[in-house]
N, C-alpha and C. Protein backbone atom coordinates (compact mmCIF):
# COMPACT_ATOMS: atom_id res chain seq x y z
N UNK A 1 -18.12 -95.81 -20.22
CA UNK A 1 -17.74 -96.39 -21.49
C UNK A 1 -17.50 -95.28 -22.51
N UNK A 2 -16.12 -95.20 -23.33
CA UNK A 2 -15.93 -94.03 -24.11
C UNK A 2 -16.49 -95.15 -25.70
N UNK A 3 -17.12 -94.21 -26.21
CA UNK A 3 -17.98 -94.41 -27.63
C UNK A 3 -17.00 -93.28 -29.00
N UNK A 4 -16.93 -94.23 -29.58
CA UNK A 4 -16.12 -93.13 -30.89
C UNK A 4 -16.62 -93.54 -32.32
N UNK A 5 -16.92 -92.46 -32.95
CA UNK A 5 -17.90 -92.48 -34.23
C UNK A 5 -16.31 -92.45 -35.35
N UNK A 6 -16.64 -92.99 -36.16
CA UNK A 6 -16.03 -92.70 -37.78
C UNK A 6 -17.05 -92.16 -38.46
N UNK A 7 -16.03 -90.94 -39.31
CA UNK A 7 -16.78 -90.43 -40.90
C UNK A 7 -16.28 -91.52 -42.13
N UNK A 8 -15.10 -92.28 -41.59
CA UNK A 8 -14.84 -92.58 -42.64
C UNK A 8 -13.96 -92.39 -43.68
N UNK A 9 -13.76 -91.02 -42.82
CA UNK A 9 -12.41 -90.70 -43.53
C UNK A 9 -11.52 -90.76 -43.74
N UNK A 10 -10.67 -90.88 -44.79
CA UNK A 10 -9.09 -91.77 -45.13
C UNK A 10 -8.15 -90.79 -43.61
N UNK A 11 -8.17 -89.71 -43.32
CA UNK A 11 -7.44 -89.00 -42.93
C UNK A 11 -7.34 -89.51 -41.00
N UNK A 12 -8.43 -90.11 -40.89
CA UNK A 12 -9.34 -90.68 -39.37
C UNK A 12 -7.96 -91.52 -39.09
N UNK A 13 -7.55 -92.77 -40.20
CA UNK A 13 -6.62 -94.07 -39.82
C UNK A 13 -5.34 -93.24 -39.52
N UNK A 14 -5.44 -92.29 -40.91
CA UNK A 14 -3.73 -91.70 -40.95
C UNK A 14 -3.16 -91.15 -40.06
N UNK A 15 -4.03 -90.12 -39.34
CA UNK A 15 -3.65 -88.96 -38.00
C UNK A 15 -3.79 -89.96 -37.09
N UNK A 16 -4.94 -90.84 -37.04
CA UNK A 16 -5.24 -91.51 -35.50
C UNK A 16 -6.19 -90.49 -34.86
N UNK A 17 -7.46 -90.83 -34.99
CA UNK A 17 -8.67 -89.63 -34.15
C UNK A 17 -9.74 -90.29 -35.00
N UNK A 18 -10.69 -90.06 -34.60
CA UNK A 18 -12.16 -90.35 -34.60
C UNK A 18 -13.03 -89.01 -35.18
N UNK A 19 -13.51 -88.71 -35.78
CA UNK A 19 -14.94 -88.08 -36.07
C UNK A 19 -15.27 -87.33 -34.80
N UNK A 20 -15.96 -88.24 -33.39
CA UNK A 20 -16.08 -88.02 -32.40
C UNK A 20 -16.14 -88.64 -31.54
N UNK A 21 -16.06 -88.36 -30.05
CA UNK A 21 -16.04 -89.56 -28.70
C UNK A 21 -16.88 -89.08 -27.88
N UNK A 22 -17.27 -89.88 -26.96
CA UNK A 22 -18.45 -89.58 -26.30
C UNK A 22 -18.14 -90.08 -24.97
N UNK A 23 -17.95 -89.64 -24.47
CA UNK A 23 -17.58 -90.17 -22.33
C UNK A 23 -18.50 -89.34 -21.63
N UNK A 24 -19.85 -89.96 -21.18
CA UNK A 24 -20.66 -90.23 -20.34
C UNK A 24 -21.86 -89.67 -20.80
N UNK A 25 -21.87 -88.17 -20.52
CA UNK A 25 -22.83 -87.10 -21.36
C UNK A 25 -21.86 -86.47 -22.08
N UNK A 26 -20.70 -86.44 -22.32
CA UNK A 26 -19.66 -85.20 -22.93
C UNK A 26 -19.91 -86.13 -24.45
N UNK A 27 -20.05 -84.91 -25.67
CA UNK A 27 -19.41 -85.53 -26.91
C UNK A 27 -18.48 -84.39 -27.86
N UNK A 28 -17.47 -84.66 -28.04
CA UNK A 28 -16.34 -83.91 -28.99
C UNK A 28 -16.36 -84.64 -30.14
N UNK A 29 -16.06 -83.39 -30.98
CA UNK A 29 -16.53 -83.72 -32.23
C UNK A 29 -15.26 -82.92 -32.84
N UNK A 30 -14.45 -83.40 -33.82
CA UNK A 30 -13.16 -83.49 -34.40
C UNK A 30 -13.56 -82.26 -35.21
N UNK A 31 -12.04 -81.08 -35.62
CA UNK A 31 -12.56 -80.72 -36.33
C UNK A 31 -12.96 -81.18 -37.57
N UNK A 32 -14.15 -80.40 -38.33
CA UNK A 32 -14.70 -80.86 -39.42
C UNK A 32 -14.61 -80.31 -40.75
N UNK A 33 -13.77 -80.38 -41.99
CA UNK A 33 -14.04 -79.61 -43.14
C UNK A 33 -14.80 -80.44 -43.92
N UNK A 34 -15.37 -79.22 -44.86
CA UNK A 34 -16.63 -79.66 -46.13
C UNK A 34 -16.07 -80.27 -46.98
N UNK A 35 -16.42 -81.89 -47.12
CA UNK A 35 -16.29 -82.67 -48.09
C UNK A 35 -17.07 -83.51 -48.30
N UNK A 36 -17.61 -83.35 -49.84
CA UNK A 36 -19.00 -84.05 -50.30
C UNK A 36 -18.63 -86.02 -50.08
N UNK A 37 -19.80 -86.52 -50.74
CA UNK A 37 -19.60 -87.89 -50.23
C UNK A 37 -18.95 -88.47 -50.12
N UNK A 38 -18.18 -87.88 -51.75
CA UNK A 38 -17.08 -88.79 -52.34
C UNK A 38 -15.80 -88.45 -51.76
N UNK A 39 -15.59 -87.19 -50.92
CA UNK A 39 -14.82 -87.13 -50.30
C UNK A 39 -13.66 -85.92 -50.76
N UNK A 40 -14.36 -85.49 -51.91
CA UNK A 40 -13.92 -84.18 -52.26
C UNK A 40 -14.32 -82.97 -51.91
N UNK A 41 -13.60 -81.67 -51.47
CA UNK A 41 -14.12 -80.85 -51.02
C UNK A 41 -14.60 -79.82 -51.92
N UNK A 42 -15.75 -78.79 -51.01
CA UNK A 42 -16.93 -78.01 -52.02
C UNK A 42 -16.32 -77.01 -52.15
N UNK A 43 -16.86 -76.34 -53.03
CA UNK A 43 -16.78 -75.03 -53.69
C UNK A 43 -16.23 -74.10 -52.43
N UNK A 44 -15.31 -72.77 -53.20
CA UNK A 44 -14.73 -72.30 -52.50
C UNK A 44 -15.57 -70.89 -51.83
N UNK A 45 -16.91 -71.50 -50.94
CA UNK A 45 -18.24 -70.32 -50.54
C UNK A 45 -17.83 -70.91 -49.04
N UNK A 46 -18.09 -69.75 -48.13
CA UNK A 46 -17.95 -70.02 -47.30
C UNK A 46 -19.44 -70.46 -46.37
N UNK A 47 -20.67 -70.00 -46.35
CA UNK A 47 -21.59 -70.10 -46.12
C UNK A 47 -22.28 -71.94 -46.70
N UNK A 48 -21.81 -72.15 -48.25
CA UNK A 48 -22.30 -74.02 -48.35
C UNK A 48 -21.04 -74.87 -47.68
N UNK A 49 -19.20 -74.14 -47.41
CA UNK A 49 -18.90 -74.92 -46.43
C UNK A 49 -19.52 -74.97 -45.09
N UNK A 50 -19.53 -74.18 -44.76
CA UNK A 50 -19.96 -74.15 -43.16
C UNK A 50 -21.38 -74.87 -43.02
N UNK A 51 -22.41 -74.81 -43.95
CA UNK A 51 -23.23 -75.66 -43.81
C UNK A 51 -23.19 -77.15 -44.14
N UNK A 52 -22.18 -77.66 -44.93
CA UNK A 52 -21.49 -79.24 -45.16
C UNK A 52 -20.79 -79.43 -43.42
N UNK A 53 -20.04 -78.38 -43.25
CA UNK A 53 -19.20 -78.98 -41.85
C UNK A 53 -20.13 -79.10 -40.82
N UNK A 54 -21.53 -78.36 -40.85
CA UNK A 54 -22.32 -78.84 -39.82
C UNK A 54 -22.92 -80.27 -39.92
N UNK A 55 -23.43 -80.34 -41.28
CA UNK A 55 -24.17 -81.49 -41.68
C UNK A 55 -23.75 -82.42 -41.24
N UNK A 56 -21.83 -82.85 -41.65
CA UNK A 56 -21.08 -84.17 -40.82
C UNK A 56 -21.23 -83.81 -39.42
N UNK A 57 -21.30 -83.06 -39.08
CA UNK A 57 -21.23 -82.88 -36.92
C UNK A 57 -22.52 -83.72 -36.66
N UNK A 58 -23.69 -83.19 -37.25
CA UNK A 58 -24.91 -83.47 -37.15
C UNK A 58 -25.35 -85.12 -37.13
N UNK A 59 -24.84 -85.49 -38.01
CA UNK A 59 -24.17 -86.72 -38.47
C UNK A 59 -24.03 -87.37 -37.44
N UNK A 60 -22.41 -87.37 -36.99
CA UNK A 60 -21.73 -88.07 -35.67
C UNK A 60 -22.69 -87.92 -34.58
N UNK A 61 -23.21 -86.68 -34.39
CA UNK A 61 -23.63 -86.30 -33.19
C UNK A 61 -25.27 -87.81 -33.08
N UNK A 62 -25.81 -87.51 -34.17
CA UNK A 62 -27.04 -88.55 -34.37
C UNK A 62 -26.46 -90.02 -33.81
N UNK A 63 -25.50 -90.53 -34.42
CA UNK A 63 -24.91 -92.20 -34.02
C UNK A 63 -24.78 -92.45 -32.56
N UNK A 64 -24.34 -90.97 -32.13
CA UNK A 64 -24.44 -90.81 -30.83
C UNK A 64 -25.52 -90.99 -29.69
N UNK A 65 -26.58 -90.56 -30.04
CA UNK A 65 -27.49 -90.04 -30.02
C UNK A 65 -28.10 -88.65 -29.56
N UNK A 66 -27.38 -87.72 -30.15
CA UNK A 66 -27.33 -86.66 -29.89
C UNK A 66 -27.99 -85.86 -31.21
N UNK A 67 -28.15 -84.35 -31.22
CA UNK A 67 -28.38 -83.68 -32.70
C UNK A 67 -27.58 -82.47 -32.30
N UNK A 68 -28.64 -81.24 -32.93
CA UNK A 68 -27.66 -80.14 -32.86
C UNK A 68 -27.82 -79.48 -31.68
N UNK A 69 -29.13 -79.35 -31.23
CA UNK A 69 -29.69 -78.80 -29.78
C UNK A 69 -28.96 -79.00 -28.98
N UNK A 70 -27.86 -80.16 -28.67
CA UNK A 70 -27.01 -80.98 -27.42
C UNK A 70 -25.61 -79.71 -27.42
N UNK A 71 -25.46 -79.05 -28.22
CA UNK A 71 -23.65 -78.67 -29.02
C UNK A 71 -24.11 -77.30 -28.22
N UNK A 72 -23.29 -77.44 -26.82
CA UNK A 72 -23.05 -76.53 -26.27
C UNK A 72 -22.16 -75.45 -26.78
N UNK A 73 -21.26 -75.44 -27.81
CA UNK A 73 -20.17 -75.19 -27.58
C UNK A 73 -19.42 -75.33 -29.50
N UNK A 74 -19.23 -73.99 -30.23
CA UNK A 74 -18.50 -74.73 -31.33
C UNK A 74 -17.80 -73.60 -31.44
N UNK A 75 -16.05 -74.16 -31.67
CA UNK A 75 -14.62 -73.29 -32.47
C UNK A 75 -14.74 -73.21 -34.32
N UNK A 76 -14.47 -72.20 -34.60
CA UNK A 76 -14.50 -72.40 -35.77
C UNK A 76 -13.42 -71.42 -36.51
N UNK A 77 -12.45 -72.33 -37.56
CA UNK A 77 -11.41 -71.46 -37.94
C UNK A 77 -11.73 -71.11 -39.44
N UNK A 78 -11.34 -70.35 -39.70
CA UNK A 78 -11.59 -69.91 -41.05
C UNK A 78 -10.66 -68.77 -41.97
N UNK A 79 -10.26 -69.19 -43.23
CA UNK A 79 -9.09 -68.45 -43.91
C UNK A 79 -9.21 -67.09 -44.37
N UNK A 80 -10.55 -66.80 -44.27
CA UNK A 80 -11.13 -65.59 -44.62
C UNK A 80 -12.02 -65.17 -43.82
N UNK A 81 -11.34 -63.73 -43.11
CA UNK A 81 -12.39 -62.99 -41.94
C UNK A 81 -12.55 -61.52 -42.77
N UNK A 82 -13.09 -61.67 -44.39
CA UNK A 82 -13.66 -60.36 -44.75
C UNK A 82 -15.49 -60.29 -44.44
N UNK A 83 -15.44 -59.75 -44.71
CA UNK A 83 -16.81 -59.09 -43.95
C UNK A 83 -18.27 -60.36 -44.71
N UNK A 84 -18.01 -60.53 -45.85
CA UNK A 84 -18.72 -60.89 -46.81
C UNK A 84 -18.53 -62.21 -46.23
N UNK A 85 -17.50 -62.99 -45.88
CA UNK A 85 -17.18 -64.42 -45.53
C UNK A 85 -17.85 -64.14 -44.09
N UNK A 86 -17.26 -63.63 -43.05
CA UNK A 86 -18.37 -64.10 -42.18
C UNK A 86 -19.59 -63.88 -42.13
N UNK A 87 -20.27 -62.92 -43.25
CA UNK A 87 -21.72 -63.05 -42.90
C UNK A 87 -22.42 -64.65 -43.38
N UNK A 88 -21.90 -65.29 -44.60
CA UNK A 88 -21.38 -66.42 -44.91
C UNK A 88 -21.49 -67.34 -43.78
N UNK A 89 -20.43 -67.41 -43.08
CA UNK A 89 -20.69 -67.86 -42.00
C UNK A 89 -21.71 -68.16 -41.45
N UNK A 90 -22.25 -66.86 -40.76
CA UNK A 90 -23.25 -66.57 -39.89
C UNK A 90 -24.75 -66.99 -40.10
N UNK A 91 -24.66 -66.99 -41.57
CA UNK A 91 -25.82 -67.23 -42.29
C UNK A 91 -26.39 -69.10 -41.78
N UNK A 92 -25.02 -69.82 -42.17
CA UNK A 92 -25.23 -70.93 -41.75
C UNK A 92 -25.28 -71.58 -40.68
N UNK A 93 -23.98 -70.61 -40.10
CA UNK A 93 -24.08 -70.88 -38.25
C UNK A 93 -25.46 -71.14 -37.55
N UNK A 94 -26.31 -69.73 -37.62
CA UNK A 94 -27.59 -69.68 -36.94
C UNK A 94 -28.16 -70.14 -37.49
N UNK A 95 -28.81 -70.67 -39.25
CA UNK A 95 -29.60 -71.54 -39.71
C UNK A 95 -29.52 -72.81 -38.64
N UNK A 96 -28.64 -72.80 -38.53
CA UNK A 96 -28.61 -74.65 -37.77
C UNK A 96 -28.47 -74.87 -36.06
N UNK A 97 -28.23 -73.48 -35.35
CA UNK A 97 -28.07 -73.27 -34.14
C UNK A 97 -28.98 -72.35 -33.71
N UNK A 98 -29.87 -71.62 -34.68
CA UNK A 98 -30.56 -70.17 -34.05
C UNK A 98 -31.75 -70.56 -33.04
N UNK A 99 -32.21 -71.96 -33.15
CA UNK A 99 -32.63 -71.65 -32.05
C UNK A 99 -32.16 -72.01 -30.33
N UNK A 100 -31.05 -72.72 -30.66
CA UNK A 100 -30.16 -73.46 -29.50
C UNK A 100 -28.98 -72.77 -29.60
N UNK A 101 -28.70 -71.74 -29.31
CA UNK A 101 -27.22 -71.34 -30.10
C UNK A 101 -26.49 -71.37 -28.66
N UNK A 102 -24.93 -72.29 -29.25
CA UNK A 102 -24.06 -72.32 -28.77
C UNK A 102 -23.55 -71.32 -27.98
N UNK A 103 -22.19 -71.21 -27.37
CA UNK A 103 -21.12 -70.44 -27.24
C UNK A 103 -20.33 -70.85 -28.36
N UNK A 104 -19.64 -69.44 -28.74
CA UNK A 104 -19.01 -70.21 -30.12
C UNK A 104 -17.69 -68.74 -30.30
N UNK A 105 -17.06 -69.64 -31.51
CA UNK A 105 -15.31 -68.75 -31.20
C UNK A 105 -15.21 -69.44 -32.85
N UNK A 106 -14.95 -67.71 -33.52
CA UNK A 106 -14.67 -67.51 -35.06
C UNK A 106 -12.93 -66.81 -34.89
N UNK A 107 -12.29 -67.96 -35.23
CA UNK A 107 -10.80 -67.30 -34.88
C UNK A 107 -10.29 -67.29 -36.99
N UNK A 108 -9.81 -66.33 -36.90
CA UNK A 108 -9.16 -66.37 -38.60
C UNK A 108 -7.80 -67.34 -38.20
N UNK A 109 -7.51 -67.98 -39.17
CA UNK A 109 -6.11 -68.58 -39.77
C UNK A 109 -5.52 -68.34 -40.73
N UNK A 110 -4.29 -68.68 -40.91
CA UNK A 110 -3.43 -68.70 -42.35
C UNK A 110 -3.86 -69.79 -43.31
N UNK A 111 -4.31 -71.03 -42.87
CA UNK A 111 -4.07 -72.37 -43.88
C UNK A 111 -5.00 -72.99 -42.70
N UNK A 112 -5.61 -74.03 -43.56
CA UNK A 112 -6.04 -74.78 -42.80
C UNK A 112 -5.59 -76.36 -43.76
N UNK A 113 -6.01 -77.58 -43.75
CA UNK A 113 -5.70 -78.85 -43.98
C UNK A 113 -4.71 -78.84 -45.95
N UNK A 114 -5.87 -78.15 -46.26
CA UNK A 114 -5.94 -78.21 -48.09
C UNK A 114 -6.19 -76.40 -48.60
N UNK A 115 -5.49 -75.83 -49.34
CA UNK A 115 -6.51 -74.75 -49.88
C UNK A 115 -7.79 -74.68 -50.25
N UNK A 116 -8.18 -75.82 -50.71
CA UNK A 116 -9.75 -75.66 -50.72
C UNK A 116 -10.44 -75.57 -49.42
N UNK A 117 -9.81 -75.84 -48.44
CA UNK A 117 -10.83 -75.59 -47.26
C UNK A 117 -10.82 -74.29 -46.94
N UNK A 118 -11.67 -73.66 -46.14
CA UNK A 118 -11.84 -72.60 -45.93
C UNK A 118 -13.01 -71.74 -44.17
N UNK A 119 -13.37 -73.06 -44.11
CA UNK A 119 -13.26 -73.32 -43.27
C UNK A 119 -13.76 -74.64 -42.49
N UNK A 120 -13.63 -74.86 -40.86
CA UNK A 120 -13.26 -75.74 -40.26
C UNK A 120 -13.93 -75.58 -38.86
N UNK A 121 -14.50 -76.65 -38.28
CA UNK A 121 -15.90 -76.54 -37.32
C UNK A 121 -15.47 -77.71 -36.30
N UNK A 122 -15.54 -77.14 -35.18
CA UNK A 122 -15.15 -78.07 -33.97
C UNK A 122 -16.69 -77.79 -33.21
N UNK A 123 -17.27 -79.01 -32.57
CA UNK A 123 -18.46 -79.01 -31.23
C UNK A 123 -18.38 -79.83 -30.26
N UNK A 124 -18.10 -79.06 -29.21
CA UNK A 124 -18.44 -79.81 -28.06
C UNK A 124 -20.25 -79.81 -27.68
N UNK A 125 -20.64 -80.92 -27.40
CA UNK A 125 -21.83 -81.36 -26.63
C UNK A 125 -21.92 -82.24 -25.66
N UNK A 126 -23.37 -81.77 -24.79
CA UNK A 126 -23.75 -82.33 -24.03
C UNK A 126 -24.91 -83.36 -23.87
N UNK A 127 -24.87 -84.58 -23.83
CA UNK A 127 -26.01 -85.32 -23.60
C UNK A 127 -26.54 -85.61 -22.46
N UNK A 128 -27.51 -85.05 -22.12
CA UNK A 128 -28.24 -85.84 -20.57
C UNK A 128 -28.39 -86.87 -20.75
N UNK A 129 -28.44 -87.37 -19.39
CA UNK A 129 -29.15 -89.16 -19.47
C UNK A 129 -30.39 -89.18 -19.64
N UNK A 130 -31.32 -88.10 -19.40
CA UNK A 130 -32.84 -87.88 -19.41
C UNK A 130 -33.01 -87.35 -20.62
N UNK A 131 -32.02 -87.31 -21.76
CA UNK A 131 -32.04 -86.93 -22.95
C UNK A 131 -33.15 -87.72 -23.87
């Protein structure tokens, strides 16, 4: 049985995609940019985005029944690869993975969705059935 989460987001109906899907133990998780409740995106730091784009993963992954421990696996693009932005990054990355840490892939881009984003968080996970 494939399982698919909504954030809710206006952008979910428009493109056609889900938040995330879940087929059997596998769960993919869309990419994700930082946008507060209301649906506007945060400040232009790269370290409180990256910790908003985990928070929604975290999110989906829960409905699932999954958390962060399950996320084998996260891509992450980002508009700024100066030194200061990925420690940024990193800061938040391992806050939320350091003790389960992924395999994971920091690729720079030109643009991502909006200029305010900055960056953008994809996870694959795994759920056991003995989970």
């Amino acid at each position: 049985m494939i399982e698919r989460v909504t954030s809710g987001a206006i952008w979910e109906d428009r493109v056609g995609y889900r938040r995330a899907v879940k087929y059997g133990p596998h769960i993919w998780v869309a990419g994700t940019v930082a946008v507060g409740t209301d649906g506007a995106p945060l400040a232009l730091d790269m370290e409180v985005q990256t910790r908003r784009c985990i928070e929604i993963i975290e999110a989906a992954l829960k409905e699932l029944g999954a958390d962060l421990s399950h996320v084998m696996r996260t891509r992450v693009f980002v508009t700024d690869m100066s030194a200061e932005a990925q420690a940024g990054f990193a800061r938040a990355h391992s806050a939320a993975f350091g003790k389960h840490p992924p395999a994971s892939t920091l690729v720079g881009v030109a643009a991502l969705a909006a200029p305010e984003f900055i960056v953008e968080v994809e996870a694959d996970a795994y759920l056991p059935e003995d989970a």
